[in-house]
C-alpha atoms as a PDB file:
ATOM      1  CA  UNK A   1       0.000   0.000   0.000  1.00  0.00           C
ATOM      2  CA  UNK A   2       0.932   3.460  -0.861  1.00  0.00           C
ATOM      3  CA  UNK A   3       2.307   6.440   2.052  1.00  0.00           C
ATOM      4  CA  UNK A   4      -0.432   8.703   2.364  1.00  0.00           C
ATOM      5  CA  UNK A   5       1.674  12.336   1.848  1.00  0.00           C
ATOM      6  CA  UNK A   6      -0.246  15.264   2.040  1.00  0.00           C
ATOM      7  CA  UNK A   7       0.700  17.308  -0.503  1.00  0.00           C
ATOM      8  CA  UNK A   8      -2.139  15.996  -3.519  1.00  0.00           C
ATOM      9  CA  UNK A   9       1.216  16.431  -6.414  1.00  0.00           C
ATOM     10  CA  UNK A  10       3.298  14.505  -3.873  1.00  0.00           C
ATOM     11  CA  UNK A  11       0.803  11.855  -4.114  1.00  0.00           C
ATOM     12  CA  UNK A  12       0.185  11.899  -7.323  1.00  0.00           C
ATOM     13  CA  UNK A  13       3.819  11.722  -8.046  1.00  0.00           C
ATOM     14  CA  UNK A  14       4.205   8.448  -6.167  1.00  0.00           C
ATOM     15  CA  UNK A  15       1.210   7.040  -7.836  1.00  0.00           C
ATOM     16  CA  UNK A  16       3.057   7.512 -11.050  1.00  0.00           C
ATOM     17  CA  UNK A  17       5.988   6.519  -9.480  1.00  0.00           C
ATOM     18  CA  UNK A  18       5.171   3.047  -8.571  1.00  0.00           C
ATOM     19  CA  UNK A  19       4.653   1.948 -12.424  1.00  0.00           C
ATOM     20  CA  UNK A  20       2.641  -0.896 -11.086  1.00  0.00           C
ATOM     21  CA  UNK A  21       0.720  -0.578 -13.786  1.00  0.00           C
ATOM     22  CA  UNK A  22      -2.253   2.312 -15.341  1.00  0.00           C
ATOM     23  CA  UNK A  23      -3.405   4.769 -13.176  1.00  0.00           C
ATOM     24  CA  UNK A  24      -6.942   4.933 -13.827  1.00  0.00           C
ATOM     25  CA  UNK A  25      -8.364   8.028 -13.116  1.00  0.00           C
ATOM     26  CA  UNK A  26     -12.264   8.706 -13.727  1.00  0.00           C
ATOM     27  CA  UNK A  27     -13.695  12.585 -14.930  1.00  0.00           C
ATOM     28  CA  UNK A  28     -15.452  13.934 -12.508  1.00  0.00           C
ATOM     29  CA  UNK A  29     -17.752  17.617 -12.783  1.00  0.00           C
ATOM     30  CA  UNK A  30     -18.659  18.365  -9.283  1.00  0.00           C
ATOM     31  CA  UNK A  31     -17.252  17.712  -5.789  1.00  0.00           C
ATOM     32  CA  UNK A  32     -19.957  14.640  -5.334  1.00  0.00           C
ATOM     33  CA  UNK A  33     -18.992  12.668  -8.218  1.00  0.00           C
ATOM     34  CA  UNK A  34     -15.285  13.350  -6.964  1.00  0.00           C
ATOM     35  CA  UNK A  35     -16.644  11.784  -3.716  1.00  0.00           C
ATOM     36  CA  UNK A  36     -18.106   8.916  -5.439  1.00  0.00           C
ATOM     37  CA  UNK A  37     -15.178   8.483  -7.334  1.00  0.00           C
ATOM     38  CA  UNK A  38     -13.072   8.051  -4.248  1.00  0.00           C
ATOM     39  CA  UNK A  39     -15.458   5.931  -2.127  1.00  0.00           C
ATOM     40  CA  UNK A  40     -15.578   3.720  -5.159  1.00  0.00           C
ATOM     41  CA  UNK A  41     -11.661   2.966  -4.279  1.00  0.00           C
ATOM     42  CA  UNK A  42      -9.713   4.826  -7.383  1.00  0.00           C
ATOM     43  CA  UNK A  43      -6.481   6.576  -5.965  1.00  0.00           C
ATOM     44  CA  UNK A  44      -6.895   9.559  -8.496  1.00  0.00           C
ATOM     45  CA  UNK A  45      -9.526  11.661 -10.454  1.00  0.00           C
ATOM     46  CA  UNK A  46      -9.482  14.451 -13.115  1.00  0.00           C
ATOM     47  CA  UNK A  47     -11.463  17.356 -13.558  1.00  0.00           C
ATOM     48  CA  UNK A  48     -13.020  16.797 -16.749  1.00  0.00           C
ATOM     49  CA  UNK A  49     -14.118  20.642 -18.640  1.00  0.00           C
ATOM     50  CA  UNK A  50     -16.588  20.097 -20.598  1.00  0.00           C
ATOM     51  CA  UNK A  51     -18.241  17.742 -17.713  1.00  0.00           C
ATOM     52  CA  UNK A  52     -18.339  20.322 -15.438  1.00  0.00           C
ATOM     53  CA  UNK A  53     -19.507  22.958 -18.267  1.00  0.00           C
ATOM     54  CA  UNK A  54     -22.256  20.618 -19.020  1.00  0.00           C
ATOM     55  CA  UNK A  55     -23.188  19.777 -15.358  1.00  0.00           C
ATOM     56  CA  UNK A  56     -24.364  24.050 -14.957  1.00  0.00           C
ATOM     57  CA  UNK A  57     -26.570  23.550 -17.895  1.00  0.00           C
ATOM     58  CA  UNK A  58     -24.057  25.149 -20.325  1.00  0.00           C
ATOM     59  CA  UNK A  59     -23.673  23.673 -23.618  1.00  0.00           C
ATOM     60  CA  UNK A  60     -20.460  21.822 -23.110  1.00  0.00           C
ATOM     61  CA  UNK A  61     -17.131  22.784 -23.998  1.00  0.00           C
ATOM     62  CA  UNK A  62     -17.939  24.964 -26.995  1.00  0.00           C
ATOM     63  CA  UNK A  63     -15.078  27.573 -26.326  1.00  0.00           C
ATOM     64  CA  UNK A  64     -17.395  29.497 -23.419  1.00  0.00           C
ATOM     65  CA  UNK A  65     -16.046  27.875 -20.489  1.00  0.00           C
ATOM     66  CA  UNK A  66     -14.842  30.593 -18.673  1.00  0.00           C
ATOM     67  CA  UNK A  67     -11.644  29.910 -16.591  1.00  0.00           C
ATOM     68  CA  UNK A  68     -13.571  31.706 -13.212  1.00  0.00           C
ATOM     69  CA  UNK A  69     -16.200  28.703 -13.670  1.00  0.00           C
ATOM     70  CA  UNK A  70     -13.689  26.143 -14.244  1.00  0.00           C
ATOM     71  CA  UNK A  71     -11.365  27.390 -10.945  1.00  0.00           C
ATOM     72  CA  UNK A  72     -14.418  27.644  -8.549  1.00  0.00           C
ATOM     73  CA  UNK A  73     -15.069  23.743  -9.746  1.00  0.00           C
ATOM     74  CA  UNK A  74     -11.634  22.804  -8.933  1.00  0.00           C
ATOM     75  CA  UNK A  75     -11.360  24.292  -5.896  1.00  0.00           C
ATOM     76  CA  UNK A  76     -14.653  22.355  -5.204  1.00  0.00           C
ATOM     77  CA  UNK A  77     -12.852  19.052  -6.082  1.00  0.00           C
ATOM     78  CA  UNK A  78      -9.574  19.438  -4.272  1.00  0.00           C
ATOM     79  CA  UNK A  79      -9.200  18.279  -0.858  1.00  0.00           C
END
């Protein structure tokens, strides 16, 4: 089993690290699916755009994501 470091880069570093194999990392668009996502076991997620552009009812990623919306939705994801 992997060290548990806090820094989320230092961790994701060591995932890489290991080369045990893929590191599979599911899209998530809000902070529940990145929830789900981790309850379901998976030691990594991404923040997928046009998810999360689709998720507030925008059309996808068709060049309006705004980089405001996108940063509030990370910050909602990270721990």
């Amino acid at each position: 089993m992997l060290s548990r470091p806090t820094a989320p880069r230092a961790r994701l570093r060591e995932l890489l690290a290991t080369g045990t194999g893929p590191l599979v990392a599911p899209g998530a668009y809000d902070a529940l699916t990145a929830r789900l996502v981790e309850q379901a076991g998976f030691d990594a997620v991404y923040m997928t755009g046009f998810g999360t552009m689709a998720s507030l009812r925008r059309s996808g990623w068709s060049g309006e994501a705004r980089s405001a919306t996108l940063r509030r939705s990370a910050y909602s994801l990270a721990p």
